[in-house]
PDB file of N, CA and C in Angstrom:
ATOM      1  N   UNK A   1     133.832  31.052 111.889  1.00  0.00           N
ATOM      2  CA  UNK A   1     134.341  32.053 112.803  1.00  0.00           C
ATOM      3  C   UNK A   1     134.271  33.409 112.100  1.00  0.00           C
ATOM      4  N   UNK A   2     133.971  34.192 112.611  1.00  0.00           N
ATOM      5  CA  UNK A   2     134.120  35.836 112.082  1.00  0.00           C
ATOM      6  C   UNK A   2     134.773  36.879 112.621  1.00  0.00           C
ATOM      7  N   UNK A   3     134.969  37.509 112.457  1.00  0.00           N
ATOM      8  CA  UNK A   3     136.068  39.024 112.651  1.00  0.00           C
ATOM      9  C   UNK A   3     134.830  40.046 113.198  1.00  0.00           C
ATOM     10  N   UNK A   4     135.551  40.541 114.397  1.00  0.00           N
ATOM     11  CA  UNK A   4     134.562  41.593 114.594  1.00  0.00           C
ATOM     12  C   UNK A   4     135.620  42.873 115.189  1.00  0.00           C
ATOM     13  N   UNK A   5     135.682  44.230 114.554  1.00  0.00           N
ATOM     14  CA  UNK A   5     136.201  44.902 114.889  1.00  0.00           C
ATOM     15  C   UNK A   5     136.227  45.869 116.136  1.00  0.00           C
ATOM     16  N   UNK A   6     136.462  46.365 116.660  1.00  0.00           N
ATOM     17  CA  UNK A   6     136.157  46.542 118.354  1.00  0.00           C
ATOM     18  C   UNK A   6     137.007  48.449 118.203  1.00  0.00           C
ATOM     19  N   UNK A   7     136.095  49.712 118.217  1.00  0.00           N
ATOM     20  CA  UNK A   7     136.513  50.758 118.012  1.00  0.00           C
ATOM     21  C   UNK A   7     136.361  51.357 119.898  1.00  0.00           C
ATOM     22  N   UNK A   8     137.101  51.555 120.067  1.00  0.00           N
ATOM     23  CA  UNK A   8     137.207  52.102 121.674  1.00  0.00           C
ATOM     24  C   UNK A   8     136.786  53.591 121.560  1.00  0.00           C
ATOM     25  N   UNK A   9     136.593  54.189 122.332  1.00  0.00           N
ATOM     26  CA  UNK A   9     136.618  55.577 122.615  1.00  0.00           C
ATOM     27  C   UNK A   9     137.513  56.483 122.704  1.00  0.00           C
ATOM     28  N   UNK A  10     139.303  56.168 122.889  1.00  0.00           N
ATOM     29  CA  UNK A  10     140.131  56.576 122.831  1.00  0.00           C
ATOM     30  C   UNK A  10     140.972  56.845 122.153  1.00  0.00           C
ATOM     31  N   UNK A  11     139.967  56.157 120.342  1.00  0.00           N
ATOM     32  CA  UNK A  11     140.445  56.047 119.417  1.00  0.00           C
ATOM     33  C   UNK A  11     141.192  54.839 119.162  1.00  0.00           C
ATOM     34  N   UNK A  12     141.452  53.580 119.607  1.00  0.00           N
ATOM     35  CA  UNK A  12     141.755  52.691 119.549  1.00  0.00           C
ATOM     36  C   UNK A  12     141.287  51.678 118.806  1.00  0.00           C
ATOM     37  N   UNK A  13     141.594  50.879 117.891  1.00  0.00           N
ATOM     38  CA  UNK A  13     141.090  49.744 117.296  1.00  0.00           C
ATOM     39  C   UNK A  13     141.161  48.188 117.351  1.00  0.00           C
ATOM     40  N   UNK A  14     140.731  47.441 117.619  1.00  0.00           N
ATOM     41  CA  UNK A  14     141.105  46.137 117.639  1.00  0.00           C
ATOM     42  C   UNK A  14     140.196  45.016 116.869  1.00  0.00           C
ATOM     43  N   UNK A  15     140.897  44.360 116.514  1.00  0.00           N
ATOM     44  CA  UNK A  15     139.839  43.151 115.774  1.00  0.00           C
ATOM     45  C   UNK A  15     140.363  41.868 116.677  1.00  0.00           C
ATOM     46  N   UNK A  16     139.026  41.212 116.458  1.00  0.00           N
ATOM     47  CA  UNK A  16     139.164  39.600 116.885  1.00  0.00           C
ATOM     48  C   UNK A  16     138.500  39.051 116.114  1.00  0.00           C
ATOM     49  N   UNK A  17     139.179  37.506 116.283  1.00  0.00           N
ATOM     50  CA  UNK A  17     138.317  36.174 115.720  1.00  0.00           C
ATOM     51  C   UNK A  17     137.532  35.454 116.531  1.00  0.00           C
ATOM     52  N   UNK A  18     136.440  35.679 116.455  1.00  0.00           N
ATOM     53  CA  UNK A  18     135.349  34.694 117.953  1.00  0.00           C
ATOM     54  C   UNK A  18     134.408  34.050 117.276  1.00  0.00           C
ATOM     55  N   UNK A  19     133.626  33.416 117.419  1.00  0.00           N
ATOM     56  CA  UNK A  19     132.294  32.662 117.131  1.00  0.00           C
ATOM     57  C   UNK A  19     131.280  33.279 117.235  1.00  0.00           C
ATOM     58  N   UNK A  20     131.098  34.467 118.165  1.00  0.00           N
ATOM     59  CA  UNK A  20     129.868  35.230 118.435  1.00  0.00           C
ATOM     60  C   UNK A  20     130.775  35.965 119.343  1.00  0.00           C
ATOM     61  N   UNK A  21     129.660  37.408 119.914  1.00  0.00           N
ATOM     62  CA  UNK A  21     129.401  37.801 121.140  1.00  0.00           C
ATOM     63  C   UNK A  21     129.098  38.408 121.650  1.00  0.00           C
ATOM     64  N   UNK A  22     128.941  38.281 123.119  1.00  0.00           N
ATOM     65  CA  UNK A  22     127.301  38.721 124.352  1.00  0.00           C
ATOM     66  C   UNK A  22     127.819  39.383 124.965  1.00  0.00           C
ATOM     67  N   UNK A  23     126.691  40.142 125.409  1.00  0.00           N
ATOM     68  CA  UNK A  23     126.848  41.127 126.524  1.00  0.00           C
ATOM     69  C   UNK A  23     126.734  40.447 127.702  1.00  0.00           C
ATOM     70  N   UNK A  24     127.739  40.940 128.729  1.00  0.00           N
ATOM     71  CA  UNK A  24     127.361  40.823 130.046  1.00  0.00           C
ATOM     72  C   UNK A  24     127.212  41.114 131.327  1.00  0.00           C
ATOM     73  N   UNK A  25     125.979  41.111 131.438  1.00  0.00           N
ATOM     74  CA  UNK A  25     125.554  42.436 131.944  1.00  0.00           C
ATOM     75  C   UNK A  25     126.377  42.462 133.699  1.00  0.00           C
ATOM     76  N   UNK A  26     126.340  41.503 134.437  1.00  0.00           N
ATOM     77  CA  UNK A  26     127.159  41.801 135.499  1.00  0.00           C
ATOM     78  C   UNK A  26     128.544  42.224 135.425  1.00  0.00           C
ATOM     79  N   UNK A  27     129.069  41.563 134.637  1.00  0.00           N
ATOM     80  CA  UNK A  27     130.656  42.187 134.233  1.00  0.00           C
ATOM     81  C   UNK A  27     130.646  43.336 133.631  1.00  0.00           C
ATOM     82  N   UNK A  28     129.726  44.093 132.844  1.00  0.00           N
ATOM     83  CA  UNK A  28     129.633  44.850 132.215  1.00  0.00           C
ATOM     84  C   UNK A  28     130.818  45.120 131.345  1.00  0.00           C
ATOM     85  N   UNK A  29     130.732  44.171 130.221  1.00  0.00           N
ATOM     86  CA  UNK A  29     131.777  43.967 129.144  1.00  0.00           C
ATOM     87  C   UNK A  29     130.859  43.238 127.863  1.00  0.00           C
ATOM     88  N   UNK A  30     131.529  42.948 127.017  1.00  0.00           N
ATOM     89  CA  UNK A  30     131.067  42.802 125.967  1.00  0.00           C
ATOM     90  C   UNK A  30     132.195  41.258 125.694  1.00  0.00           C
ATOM     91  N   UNK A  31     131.623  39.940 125.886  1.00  0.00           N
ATOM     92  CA  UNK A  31     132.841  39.148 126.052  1.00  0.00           C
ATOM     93  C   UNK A  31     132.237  38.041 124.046  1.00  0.00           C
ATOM     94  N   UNK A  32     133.737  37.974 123.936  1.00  0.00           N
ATOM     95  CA  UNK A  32     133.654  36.908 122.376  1.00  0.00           C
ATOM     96  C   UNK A  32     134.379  35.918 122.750  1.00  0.00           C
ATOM     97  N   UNK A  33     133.670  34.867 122.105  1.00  0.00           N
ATOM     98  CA  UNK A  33     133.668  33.764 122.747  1.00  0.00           C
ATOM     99  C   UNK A  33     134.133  32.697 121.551  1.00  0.00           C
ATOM    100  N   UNK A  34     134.554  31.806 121.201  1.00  0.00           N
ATOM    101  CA  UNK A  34     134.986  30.678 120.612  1.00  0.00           C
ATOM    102  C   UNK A  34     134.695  29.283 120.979  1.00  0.00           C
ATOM    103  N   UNK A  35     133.924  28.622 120.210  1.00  0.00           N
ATOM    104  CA  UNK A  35     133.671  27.301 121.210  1.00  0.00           C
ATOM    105  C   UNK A  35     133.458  26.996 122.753  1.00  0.00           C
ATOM    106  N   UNK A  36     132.518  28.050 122.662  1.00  0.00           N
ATOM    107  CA  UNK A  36     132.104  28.272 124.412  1.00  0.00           C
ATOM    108  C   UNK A  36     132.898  28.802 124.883  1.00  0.00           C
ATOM    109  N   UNK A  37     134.230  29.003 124.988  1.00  0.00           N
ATOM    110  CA  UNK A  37     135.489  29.963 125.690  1.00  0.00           C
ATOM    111  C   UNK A  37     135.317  31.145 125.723  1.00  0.00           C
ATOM    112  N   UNK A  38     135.101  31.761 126.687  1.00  0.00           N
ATOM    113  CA  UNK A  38     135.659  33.311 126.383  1.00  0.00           C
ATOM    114  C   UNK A  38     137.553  33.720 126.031  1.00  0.00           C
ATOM    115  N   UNK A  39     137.330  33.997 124.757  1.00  0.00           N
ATOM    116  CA  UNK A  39     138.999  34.628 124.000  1.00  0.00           C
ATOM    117  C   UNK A  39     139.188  35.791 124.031  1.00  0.00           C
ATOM    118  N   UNK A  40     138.332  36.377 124.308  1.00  0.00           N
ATOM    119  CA  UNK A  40     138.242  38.427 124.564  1.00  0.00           C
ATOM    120  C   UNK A  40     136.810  39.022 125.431  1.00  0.00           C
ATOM    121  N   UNK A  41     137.847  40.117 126.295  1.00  0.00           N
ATOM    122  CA  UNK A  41     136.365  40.662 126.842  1.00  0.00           C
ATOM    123  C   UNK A  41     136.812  42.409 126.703  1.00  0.00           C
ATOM    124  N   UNK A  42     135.847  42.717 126.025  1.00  0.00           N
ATOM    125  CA  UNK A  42     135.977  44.575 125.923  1.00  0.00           C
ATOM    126  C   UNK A  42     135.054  45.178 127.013  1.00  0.00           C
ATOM    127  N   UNK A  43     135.438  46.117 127.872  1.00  0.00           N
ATOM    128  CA  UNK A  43     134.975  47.151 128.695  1.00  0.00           C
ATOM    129  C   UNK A  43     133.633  47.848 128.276  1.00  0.00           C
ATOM    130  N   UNK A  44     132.726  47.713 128.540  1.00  0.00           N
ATOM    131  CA  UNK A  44     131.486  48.659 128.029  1.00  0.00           C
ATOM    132  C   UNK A  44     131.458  50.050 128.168  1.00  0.00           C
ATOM    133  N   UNK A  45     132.296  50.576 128.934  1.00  0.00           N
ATOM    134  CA  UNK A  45     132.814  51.773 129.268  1.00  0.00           C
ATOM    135  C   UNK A  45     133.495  52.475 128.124  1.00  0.00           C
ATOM    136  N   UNK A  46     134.297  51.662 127.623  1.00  0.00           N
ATOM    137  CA  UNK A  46     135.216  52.032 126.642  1.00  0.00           C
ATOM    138  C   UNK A  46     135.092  51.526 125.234  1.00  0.00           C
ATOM    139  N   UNK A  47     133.554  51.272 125.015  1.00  0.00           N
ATOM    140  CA  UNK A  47     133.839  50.731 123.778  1.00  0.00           C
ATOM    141  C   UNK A  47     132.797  51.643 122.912  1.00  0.00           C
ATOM    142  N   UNK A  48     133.462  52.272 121.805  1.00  0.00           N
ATOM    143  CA  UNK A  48     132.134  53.249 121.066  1.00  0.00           C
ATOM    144  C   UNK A  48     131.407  51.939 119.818  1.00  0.00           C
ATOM    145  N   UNK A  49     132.125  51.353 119.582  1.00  0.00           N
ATOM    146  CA  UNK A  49     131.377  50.222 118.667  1.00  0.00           C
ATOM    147  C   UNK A  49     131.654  49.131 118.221  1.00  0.00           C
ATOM    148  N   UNK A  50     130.913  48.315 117.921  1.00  0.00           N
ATOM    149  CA  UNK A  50     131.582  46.719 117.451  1.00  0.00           C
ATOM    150  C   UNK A  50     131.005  46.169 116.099  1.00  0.00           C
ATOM    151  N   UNK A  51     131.826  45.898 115.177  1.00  0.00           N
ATOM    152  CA  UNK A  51     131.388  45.638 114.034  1.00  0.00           C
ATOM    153  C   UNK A  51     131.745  44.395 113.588  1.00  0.00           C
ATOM    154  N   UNK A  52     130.721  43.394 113.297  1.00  0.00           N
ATOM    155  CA  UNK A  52     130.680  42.570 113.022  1.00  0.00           C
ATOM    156  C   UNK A  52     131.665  42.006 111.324  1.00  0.00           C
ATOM    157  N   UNK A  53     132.874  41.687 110.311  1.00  0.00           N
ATOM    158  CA  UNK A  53     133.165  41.839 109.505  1.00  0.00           C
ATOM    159  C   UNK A  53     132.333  40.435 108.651  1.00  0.00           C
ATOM    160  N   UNK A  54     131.895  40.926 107.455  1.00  0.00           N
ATOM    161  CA  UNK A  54     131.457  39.369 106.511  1.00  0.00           C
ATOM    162  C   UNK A  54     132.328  38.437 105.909  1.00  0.00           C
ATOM    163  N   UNK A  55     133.642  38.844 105.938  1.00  0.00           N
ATOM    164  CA  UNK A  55     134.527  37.593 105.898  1.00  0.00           C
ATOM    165  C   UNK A  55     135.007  36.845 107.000  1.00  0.00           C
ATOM    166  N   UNK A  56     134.847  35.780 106.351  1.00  0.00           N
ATOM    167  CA  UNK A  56     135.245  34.538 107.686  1.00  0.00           C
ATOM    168  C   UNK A  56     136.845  34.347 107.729  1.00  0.00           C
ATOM    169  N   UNK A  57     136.849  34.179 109.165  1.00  0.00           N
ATOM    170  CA  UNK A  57     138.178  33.983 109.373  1.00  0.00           C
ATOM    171  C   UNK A  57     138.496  32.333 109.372  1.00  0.00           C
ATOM    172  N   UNK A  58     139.694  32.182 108.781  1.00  0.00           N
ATOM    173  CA  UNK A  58     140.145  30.449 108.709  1.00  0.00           C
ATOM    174  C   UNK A  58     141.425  30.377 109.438  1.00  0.00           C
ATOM    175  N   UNK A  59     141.303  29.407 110.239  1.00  0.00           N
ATOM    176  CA  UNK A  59     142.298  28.966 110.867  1.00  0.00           C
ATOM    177  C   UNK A  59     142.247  28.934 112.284  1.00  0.00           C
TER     178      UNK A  59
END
């Protein structure tokens, strides 16, 4: 699992723990996913960037 940090446009920050994640394009969001689940979906509107982190998350 990995950490990917999620910088909004409003200056906002958030991190998650997901497995990967895709764009999609009808929802127009950016959704992370965990064992096939979607666990988070960020706004494409509102998101200035997403950074993938190289430490793995446990647990």
């Amino acid at each position: 699992m990995a950490r990917y940090e999620i910088n909004y446009l409003d200056g906002n920050t958030e991190h998650v723990a997901a497995d990967g994640v895709e764009y999609d394009n009808d929802a127009r969001d950016y959704t992370f996913f965990t064992d096939g689940k979607a666990v988070a979906l960020a706004p494409v509107a509102n998101v200035r960037s997403i950074h993938r982190q190289d430490t793995a998350v446990t647990g």
